[in-house]
Every structure is written in C-alpha cells, then in structure tokens.
Protein backbone atom coordinates (compact mmCIF):
# COMPACT_ATOMS: atom_id res chain seq x y z
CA UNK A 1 0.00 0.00 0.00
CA UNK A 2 1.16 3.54 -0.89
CA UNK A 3 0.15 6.72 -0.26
CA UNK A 4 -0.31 9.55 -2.08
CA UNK A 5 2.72 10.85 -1.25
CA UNK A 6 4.46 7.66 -2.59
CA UNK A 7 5.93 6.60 0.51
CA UNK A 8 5.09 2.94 1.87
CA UNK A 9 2.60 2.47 4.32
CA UNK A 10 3.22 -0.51 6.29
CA UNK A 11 -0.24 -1.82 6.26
CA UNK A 12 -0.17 -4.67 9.30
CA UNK A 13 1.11 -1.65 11.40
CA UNK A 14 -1.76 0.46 10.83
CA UNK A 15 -4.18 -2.21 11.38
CA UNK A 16 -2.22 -2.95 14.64
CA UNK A 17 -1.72 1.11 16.03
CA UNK A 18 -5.88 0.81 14.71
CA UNK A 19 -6.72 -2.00 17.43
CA UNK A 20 -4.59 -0.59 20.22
CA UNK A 21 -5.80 3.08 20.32
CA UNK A 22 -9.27 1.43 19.94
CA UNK A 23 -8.64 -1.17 23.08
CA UNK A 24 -7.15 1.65 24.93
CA UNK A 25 -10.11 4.35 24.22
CA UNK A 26 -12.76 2.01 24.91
CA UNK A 27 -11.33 1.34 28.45
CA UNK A 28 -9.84 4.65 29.03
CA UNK A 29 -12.44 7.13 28.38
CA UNK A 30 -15.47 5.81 30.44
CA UNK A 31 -12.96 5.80 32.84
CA UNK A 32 -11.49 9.03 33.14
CA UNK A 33 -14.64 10.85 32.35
CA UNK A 34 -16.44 8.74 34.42
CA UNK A 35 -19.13 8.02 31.10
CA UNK A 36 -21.63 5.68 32.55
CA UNK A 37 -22.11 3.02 29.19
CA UNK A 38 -23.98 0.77 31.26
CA UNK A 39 -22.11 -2.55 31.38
CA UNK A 40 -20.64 -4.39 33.88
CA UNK A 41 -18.31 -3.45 34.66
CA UNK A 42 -15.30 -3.09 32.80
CA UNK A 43 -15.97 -1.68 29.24
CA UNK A 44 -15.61 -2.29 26.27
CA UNK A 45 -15.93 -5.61 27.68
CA UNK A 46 -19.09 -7.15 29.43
CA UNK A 47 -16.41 -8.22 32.41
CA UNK A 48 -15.30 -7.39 36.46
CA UNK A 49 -11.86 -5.72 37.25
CA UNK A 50 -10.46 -9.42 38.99
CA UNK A 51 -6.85 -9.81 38.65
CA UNK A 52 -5.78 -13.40 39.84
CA UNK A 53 -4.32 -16.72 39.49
CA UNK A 54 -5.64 -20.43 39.58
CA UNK A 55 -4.95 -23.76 38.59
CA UNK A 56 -4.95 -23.24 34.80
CA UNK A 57 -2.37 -20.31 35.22
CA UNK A 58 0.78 -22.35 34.59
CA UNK A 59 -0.61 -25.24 32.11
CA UNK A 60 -1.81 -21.52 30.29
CA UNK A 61 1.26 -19.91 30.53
CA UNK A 62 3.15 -23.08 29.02
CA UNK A 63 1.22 -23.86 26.18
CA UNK A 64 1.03 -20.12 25.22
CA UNK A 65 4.92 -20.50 25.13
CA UNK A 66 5.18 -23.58 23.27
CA UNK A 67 2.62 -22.37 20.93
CA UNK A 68 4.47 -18.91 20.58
CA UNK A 69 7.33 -21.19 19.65
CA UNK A 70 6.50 -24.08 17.23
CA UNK A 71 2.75 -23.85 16.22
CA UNK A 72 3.52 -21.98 13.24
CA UNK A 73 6.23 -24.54 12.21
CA UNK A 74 3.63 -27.57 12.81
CA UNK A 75 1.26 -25.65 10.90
CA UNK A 76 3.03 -25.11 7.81
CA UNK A 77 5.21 -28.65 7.72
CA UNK A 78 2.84 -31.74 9.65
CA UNK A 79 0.55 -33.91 7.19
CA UNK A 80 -3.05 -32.45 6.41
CA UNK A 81 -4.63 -34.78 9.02
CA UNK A 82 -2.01 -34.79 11.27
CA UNK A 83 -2.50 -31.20 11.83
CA UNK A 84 -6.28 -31.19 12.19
CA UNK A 85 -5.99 -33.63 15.00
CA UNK A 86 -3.27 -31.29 16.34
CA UNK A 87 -5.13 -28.36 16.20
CA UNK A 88 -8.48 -29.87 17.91
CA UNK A 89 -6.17 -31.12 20.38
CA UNK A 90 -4.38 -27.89 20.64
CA UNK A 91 -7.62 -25.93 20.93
CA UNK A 92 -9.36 -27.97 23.63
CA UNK A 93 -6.36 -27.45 25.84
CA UNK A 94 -5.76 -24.00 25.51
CA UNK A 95 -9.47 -23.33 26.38
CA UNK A 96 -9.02 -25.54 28.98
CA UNK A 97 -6.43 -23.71 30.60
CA UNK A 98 -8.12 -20.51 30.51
CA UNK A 99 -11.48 -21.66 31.86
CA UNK A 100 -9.36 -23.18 34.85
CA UNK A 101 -7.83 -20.04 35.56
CA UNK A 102 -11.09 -19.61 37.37
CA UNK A 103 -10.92 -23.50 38.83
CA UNK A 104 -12.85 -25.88 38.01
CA UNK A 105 -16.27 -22.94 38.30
CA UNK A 106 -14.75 -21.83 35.15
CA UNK A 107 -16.04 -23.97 32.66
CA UNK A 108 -19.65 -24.37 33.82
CA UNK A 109 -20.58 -21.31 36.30
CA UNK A 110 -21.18 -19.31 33.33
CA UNK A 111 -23.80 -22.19 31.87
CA UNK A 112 -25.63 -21.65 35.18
CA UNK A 113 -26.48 -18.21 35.43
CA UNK A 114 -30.33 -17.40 35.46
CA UNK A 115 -29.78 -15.10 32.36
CA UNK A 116 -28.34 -18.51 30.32
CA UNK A 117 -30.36 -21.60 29.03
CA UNK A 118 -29.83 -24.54 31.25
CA UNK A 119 -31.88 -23.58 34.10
CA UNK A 120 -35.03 -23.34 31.58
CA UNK A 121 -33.96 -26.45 29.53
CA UNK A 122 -33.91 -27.96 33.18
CA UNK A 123 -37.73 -27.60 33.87
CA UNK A 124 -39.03 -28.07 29.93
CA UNK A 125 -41.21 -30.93 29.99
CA UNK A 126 -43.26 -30.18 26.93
CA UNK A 127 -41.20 -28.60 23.56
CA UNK A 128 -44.03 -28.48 21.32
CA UNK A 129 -45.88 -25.99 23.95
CA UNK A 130 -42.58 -24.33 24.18
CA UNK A 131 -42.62 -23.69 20.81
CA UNK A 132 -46.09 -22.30 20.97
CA UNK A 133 -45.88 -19.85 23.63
CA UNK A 134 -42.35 -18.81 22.32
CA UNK A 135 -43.18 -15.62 21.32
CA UNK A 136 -45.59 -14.25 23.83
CA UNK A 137 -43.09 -14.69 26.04
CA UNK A 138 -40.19 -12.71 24.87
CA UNK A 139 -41.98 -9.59 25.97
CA UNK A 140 -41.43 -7.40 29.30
CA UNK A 141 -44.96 -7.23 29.24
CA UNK A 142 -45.23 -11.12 29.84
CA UNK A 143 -43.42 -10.73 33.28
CA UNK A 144 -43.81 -12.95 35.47
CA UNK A 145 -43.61 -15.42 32.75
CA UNK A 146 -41.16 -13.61 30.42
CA UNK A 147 -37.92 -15.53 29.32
CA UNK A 148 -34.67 -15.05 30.79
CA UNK A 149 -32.51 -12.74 28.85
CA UNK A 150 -30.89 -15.19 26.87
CA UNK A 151 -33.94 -17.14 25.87
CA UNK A 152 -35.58 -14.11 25.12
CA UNK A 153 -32.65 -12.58 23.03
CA UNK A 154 -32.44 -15.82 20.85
CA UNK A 155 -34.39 -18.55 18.81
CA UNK A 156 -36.15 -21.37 20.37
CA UNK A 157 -32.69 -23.56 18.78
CA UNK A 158 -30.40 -22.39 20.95
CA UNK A 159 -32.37 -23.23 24.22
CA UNK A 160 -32.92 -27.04 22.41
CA UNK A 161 -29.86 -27.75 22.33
CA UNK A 162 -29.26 -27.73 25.97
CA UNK A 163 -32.47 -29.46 26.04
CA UNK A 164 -30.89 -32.16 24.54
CA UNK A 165 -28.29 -32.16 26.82
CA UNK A 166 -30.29 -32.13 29.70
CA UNK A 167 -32.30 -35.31 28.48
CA UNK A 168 -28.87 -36.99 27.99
CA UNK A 169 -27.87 -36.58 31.51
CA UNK A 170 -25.63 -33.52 30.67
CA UNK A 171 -27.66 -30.82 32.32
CA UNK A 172 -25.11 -29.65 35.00
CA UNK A 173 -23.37 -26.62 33.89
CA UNK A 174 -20.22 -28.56 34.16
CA UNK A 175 -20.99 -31.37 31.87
CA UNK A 176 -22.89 -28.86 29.49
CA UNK A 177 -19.65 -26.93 29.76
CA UNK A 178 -17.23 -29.58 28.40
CA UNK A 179 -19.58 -30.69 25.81
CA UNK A 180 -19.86 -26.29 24.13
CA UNK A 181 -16.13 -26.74 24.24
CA UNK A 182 -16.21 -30.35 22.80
CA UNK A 183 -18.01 -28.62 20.22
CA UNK A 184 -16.57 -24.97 20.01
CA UNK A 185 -12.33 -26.19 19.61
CA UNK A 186 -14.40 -28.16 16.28
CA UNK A 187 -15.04 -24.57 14.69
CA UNK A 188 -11.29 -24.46 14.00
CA UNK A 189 -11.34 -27.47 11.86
CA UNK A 190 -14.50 -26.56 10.13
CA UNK A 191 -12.68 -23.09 8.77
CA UNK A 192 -9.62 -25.06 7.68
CA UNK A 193 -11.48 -27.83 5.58
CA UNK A 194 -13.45 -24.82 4.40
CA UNK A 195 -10.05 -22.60 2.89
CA UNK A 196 -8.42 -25.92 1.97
CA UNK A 197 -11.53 -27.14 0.05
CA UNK A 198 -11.72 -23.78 -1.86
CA UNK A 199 -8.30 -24.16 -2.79
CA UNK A 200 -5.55 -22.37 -0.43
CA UNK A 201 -4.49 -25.00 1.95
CA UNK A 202 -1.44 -22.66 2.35
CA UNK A 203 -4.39 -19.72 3.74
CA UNK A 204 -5.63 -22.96 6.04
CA UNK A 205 -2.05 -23.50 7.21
CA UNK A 206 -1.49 -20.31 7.98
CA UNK A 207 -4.69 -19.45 9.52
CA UNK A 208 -4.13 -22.23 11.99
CA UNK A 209 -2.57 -20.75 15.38
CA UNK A 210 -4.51 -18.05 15.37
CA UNK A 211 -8.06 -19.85 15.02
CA UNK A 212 -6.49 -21.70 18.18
CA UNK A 213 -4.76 -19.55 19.96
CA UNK A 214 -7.01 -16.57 19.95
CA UNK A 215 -8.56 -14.53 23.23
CA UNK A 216 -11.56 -15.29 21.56
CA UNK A 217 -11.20 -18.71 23.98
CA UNK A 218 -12.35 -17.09 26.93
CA UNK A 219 -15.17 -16.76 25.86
CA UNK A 220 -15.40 -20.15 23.72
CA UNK A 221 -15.94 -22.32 26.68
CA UNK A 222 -18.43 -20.64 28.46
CA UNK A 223 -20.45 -19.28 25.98
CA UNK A 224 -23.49 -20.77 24.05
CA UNK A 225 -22.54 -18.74 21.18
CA UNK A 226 -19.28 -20.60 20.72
CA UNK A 227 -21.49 -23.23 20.01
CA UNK A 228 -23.58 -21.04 17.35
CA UNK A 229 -19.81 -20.54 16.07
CA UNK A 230 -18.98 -24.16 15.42
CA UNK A 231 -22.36 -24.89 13.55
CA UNK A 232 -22.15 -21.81 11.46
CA UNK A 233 -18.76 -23.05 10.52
CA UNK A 234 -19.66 -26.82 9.84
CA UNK A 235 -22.58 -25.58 7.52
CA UNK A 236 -20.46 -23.63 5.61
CA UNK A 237 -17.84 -25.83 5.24
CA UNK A 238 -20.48 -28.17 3.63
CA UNK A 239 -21.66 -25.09 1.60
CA UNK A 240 -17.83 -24.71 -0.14
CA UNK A 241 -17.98 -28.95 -0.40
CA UNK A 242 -21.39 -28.27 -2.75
CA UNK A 243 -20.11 -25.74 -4.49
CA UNK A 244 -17.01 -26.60 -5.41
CA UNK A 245 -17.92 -30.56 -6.82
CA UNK A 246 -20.62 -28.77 -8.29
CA UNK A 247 -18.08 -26.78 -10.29
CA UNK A 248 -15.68 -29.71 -11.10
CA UNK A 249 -17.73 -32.56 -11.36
CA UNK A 250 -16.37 -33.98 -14.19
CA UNK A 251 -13.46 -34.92 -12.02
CA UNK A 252 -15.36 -35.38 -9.31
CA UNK A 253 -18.21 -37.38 -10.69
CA UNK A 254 -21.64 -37.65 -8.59
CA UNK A 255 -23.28 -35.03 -7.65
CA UNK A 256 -23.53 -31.68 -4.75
CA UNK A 257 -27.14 -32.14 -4.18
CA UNK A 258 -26.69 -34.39 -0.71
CA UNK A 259 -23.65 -31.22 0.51
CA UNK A 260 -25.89 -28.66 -0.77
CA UNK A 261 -28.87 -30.07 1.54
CA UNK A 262 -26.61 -30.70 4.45
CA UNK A 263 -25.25 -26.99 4.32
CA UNK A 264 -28.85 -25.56 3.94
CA UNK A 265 -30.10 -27.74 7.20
CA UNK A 266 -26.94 -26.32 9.26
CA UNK A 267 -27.00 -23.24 8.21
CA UNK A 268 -31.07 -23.47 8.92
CA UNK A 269 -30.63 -24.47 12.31
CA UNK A 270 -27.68 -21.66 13.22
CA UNK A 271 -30.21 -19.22 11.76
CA UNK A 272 -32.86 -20.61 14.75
CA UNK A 273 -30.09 -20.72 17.01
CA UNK A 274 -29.28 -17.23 16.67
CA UNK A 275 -31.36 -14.13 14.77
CA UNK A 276 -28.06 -11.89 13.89
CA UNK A 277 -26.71 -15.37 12.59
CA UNK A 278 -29.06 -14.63 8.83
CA UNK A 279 -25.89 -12.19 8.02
CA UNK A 280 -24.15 -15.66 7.62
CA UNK A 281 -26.02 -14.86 4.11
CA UNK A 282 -22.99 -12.52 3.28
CA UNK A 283 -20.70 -15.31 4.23
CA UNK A 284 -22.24 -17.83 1.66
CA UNK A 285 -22.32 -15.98 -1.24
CA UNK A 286 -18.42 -15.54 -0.52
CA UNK A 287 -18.11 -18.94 -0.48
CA UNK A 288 -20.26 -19.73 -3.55
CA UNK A 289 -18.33 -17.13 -5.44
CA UNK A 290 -14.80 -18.50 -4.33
CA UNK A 291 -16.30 -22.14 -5.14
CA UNK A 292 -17.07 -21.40 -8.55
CA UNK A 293 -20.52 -22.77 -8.86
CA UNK A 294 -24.07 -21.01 -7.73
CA UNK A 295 -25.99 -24.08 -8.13
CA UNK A 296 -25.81 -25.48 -4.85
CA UNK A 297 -27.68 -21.77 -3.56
CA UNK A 298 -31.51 -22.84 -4.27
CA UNK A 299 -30.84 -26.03 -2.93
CA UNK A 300 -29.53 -24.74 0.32
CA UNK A 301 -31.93 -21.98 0.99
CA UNK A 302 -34.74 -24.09 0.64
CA UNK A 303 -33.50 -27.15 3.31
CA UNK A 304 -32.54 -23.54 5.43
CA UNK A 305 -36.39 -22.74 4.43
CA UNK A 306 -37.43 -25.97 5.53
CA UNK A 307 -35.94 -25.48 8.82
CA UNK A 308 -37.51 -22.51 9.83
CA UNK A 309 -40.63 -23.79 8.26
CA UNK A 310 -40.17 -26.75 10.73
CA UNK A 311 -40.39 -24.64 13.77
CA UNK A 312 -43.30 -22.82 12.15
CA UNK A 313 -45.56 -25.80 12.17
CA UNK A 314 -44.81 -25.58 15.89
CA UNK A 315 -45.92 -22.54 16.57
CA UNK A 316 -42.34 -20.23 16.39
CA UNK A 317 -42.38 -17.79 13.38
CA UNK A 318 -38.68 -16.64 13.54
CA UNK A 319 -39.77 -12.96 11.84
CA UNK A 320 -42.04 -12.53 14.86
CA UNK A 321 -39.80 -13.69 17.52
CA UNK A 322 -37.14 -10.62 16.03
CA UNK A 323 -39.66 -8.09 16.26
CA UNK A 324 -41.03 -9.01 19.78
CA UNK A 325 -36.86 -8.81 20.62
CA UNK A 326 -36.98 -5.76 19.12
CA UNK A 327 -39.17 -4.22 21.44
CA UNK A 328 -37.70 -5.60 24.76
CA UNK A 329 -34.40 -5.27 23.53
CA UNK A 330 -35.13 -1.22 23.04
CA UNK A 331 -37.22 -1.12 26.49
CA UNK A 332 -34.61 -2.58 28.52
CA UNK A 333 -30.72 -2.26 28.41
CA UNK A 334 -30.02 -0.62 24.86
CA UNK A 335 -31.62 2.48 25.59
CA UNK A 336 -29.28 2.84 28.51
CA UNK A 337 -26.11 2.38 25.94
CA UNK A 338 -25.29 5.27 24.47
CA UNK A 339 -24.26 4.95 20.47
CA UNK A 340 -21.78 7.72 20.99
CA UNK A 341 -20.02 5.13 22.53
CA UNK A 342 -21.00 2.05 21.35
CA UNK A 343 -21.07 2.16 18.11
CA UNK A 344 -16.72 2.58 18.18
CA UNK A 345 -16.88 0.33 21.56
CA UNK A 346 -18.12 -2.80 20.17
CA UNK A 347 -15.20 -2.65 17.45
CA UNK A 348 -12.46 -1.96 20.34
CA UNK A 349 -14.11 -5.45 22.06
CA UNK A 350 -13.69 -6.84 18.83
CA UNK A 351 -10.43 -6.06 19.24
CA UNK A 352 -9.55 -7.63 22.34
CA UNK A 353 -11.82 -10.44 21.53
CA UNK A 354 -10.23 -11.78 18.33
CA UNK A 355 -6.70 -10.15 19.19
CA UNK A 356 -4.83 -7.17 17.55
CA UNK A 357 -3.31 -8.67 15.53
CA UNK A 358 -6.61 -9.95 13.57
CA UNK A 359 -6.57 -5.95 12.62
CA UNK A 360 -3.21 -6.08 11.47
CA UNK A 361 -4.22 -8.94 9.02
CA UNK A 362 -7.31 -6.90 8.01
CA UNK A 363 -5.02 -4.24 7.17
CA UNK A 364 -2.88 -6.17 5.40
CA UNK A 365 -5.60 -8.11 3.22
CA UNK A 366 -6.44 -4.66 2.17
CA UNK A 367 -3.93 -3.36 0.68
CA UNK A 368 -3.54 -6.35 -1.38
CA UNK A 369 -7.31 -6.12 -2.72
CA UNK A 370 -6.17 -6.54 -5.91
CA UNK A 371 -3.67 -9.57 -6.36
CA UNK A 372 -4.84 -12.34 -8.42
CA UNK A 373 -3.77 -15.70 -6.97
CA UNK A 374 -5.75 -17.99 -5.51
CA UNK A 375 -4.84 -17.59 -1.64
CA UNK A 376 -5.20 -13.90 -1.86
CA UNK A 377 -8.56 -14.28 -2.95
CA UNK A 378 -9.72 -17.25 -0.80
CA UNK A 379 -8.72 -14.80 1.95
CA UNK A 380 -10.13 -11.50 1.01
CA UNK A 381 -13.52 -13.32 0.39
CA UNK A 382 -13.79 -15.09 3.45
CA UNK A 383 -12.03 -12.45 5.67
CA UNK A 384 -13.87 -9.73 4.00
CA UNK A 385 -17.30 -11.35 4.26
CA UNK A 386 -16.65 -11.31 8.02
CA UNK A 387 -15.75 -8.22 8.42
CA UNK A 388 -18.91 -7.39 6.43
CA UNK A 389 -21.02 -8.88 8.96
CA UNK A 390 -19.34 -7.03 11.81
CA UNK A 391 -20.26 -3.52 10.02
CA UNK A 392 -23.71 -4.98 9.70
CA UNK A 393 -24.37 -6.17 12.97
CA UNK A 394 -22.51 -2.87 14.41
CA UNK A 395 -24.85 -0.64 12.02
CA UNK A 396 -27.96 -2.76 13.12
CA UNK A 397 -27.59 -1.37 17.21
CA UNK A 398 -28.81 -4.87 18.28
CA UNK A 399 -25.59 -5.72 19.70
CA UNK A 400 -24.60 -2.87 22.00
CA UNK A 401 -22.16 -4.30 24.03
CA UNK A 402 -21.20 -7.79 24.49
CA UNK A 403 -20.04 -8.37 21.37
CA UNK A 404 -17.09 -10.58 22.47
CA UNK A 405 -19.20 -12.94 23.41
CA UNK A 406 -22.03 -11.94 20.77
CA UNK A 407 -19.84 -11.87 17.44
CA UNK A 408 -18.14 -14.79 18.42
CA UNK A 409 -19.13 -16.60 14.96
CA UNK A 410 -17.83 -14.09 12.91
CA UNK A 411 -14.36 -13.76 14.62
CA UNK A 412 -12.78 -17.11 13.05
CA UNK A 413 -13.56 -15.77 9.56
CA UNK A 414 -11.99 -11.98 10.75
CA UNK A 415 -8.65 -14.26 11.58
CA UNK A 416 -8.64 -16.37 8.47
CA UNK A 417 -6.96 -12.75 7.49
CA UNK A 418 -3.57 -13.08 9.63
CA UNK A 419 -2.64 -15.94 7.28
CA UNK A 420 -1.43 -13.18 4.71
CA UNK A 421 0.43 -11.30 7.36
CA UNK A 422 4.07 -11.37 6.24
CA UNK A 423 6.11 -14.02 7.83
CA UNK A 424 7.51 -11.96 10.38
CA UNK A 425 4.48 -10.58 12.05
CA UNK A 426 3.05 -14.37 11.71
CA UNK A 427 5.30 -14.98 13.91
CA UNK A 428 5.28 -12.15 16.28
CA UNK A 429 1.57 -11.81 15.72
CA UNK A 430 0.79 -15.34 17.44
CA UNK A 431 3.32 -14.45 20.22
CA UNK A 432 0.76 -11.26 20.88
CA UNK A 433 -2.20 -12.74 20.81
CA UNK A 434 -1.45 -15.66 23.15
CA UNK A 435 -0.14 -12.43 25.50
CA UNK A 436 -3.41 -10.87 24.97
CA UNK A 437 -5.69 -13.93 25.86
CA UNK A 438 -3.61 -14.47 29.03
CA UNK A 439 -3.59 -11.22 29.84
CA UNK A 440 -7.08 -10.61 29.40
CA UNK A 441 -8.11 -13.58 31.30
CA UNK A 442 -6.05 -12.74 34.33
CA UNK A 443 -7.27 -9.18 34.54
C-alpha cells in the first residue's frame, strides 16, 4: 500500500496502532470521564476488574509459550490430518487452561447463570408448547412469565440444544460446559477444511494458530454462542464442499445435491439458534463465489427454508420472535447504551476479543485487494465477508455491548486474514495474541 505521497505504508502496522488506540479508548475514556455506558463493569468488555491466578495459570502460561514457539512450524510442515488432530487437540487445551484459571467454576458457572439456558432447559417438559408460547413470552410485558434474557434474546434452537443435553444426563453446567467446548475447539477445523476445500491449503495452514490460539477462547468455553460458532462453521464448510464438486464434477463425478442439503439444514438451524446469525447470508455468497458454482444456492436456501418452516408448524415464526426482541431489547438495556459510545466500543471489544493482531491482518488483506492468486482471494472473500457482517451487525444497534461474546461466529472468519500477514508478524503476531488472551483472562 502507498500513499499519495508515494511513501510505503506498512499496512499490518496500521491495522495494529488501529486495534490498540481502539482497546485503549474504549477502556480509558469511560474511565477518566467517568461516562456511565452501562455494562458491567469493565468496558468495552461485558467483564469485572479481577486480577488473579488459579490452577490453569501455569498449564496456560506453558502452552502459550510452546505455541508462541513451534505452532507456526507444525502448521506449515505436519501432514493435512495430522494437523487437524493437532489443532483440535491444541484448541481444547488452551481453552481448557483458561477456563481453569477460574478453577474448576470456570467452565460451567457461566452455563448456570439465570440469564443462560440450562436452568429453563432444566424444567421443559413439553417442547411443542414451548414452541407455541415462544413468542408471547419474549416480551417485558409477559413478566412474570417472560424468558430469561438469553432465551428471550435468541431462537427457540439455541435453548434445544441444551435441552438435549439435559435429556442426555448432561444438564449440570459442568458437563454442558465440556460438551460447548467439545463442540466450540471443532469450529477451528470446520474453517480449515473450508479454505483448503476452496483451494488455499497454504491460507488454512497459515490461519491455523490463530483460530487456536485466539482470546476469543475465553469466551469459547463458556459461551453458548461458541457453540452457534462451530455450527455456522460446519454448515459452511459443507456449503464450499457443494459448491465446489458442483463446479468440477467432471473430475469429481456424482453429484452436490446431498452437501448442498446438508449446508442448507446447518446453516437453517444456526439461523434458529441465533437471529443476527441470517448475516451468515454474506458469508455464503463468498463462499459460492470463491467455489465457482451457484448451483448449490436454491438447494440450500430451501433445506434452510425448511428449517424454519419446521419450527413454524410448531408454533415459532422466527420474523415474529425478532420483532417481539426488538421491542424488549429497546425497552430494557439498549436504551441505557449510548451509540456515541458504542457504536466505536463494540469494534475496540472486537479487538480484544479476536486479538490485535486480527486488525493487522485486516489491514494487510487490504492493501492487497487486488492480487490475483488464488490464496489472496480465498482470503479476502472469506475475511472480508466477516468483516462485512461485523459492520452490519454494528450498524444494526442490536448488539450494543457484548459483542465478544455476541460476534463470536464471525471472529474465526476476521482471523482467516492473519494468514497473509508477512512471515515476520506471523510470527510475532501469534506471540501477541497468546499475550493478549492471558492477559485478558487474568485481569
């Protein structure tokens, strides 16, 4: 990148100095001006002031070295499958280790707040009347009967699926706790089979470490959303798998009909796990564009369209449920948020959510827009798409706040970008954001 003056402009630098001065604002100036943004109680992040140690401190500490030192050498040199074991591996440890910074509370206290699912799924004895009574409930004016905030603030699919886990003896917030990071260290994977399938396993190799070793983890094992993450990835992954055997199937022979359906039933159900999770639309295209064939699209949409349909018959209409959120999300906490604030806030908890360093590679995937080959382009569609969903969501003002926990679907598709960082800040890069996510955790 050059500017007009013709001098350089080290792009990864400015998308670095970009992240810092917006981590440091968002904490600094409710601070010093004592600007009330109404979260607790440490903004830009939905988080207390708690500096500390615990049990996963030094397992933390180590792998963040070890990782630091050789996961960008495993990454570019072990066998395909080799590495994706490594990485799952690598990714349920290191969230691991951060949840037990907290002991052994820290991977399911979270789970068992009253604002979070599993005390409802707990008591549901009857889902089709759930279903039916959905929406009436969402409502402030419903109270005593309204749902918790979570419930309320989501599709009836995210609440089912700790249904589920309740009616397979899983219901404590410990066992549900191990099984969303089971599931979240999978979204990894998912984002690597997706790159390598559209042709850049060099873009999947690179993007590696920093899928894993993200701060983003914090909030991966705690978090239903980490859960929405790993679906959204898994549906898209079977999205590319349509698209591209639809575009070489000559050589592939059979046909994308069977992928096409799967990735339209995923990508269905994330939609009815989470509302803000239809901008996954912008995602898609990318990934039919990159793929080189459209045809899997109609086929998709309408097993999506048969999954909302689904919960239809059943009494949820998903368009209703958004606009009854609407109203208590406007009547309750967001009014309280000033957009003066939040609309800059939310991107400086992005920051410290999916690291610095995932600006850096933003940066940096910018000012090569317009190079031709094949991991370039992988990247900028995939990278760009999520950062087009961020703007979105940020534009919307239904996320004010919380959006580390919130966007966490759309952060593994923001870090697919580091992969074109130059070697150098690869390296370094990984080194910061494992400092970040251990510093963040034991602050």
């Amino acid at each position: 990148m050059r500017a007009s003056t013709g001098r350089r402009v080290d792009a990864p630098r400015v998308g670095l100095l970009t992240a810092l001065v917006l981590m440091a604002a968002g904490v600094l100036v409710p601070l010093l001006t004592g600007w009330d943004v109404h979260v607790r109680w440490f903004p830009p992040l939905h988080a207390v002031w708690d500096p500390r140690v615990g049990v996963g401190t030094v397992p933390a500490v180590l792998i963040g070295v070890l990782a630091s030192t050789y996961a960008g050498r495993i990454a570019e040199t072990a066998r395909w499958r080799t590495l994706l074991l490594t990485t799952y591996v690598a990714g349920l440890t290191w969230l691991f280790a951060l949840a037990l910074v907290d002991g052994p509370g820290g991977i399911g206290n979270v789970l068992n707040h009253d604002y979070e699912y599993l005390q409802t799924a707990r008591i549901v004895t009857d889902i089709p009347a759930m279903l039916e009574e959905y929406t009436s409930r969402i409502s402030f004016d419903a109270r005593p009967d309204n749902w918790p905030v979570h419930l309320a603030g989501h599709p009836p699919g995210a609440v089912l699926f700790f249904i589920g886990l309740v009616r397979l003896g899983l219901g404590s917030g410990l066992a549900a706790g191990l099984v969303v990071t089971l599931v979240a260290a999978s979204t990894a994977i998912a984002v690597m089979t997706t790159l390598r399938t559209l042709g850049s396993e060099t873009v999947a190799r690179r993007s590696a470490p920093f899928l894993v070793f993200t701060p983003a983890a914090i909030w991966m094992c705690v978090s239903a959303d980490a859960v929405f993450a790993a679906v959204a990835a898994w549906g898209m992954c079977a999205l590319a798998v349509a698209s591209v055997r639809d575009a070489n199937r000559q050589a592939h022979g059979g046909t994308s009909i069977g992928w096409s359906v799967l990735a339209g039933v995923v990508l269905g159900y994330a939609v009815m796990m989470s509302y803000g999770l239809a901008l996954l639309g912008l995602l898609a295209l990318a990934i039919l564009i990159v793929g080189g064939s459209w045809k899997p699209l109609g086929t998709a949409v309408a097993a999506a369209c048969a999954v909302v349909g689904l919960f239809a018959l059943f009494g949820f209409y998903w368009w209703e449920g958004l606009d009854e959120l609407r109203g208590r999300y406007w009547a309750g906490v967001a009014r309280n948020r000033p957009p003066e604030y939040w609309m800059w806030g939310n991107l400086a908890a992005l920051a410290l959510c999916a690291g610095p360093f995932c600006y850096a590679g933003l940066a940096q995937l910018a000012s090569r827009v317009r190079e031709q080959s094949r991991d370039v382009q992988v990247a900028l569609w995939t990278a760009g798409a999520g950062a087009a969903m961020v703007l979105l969501a940020n534009i919307s003002q239904l996320s004010r706040a919380e959006v580390e926990r919130i966007w966490l679907p759309f952060v593994p598709w923001l870090l697919v970008s580091c992969a074109v960082l130059p070697e150098r800040w690869r390296r370094w890069g990984l080194a910061g954001q494992v400092v970040a996510a251990l510093v963040i955790q034991h602050l």
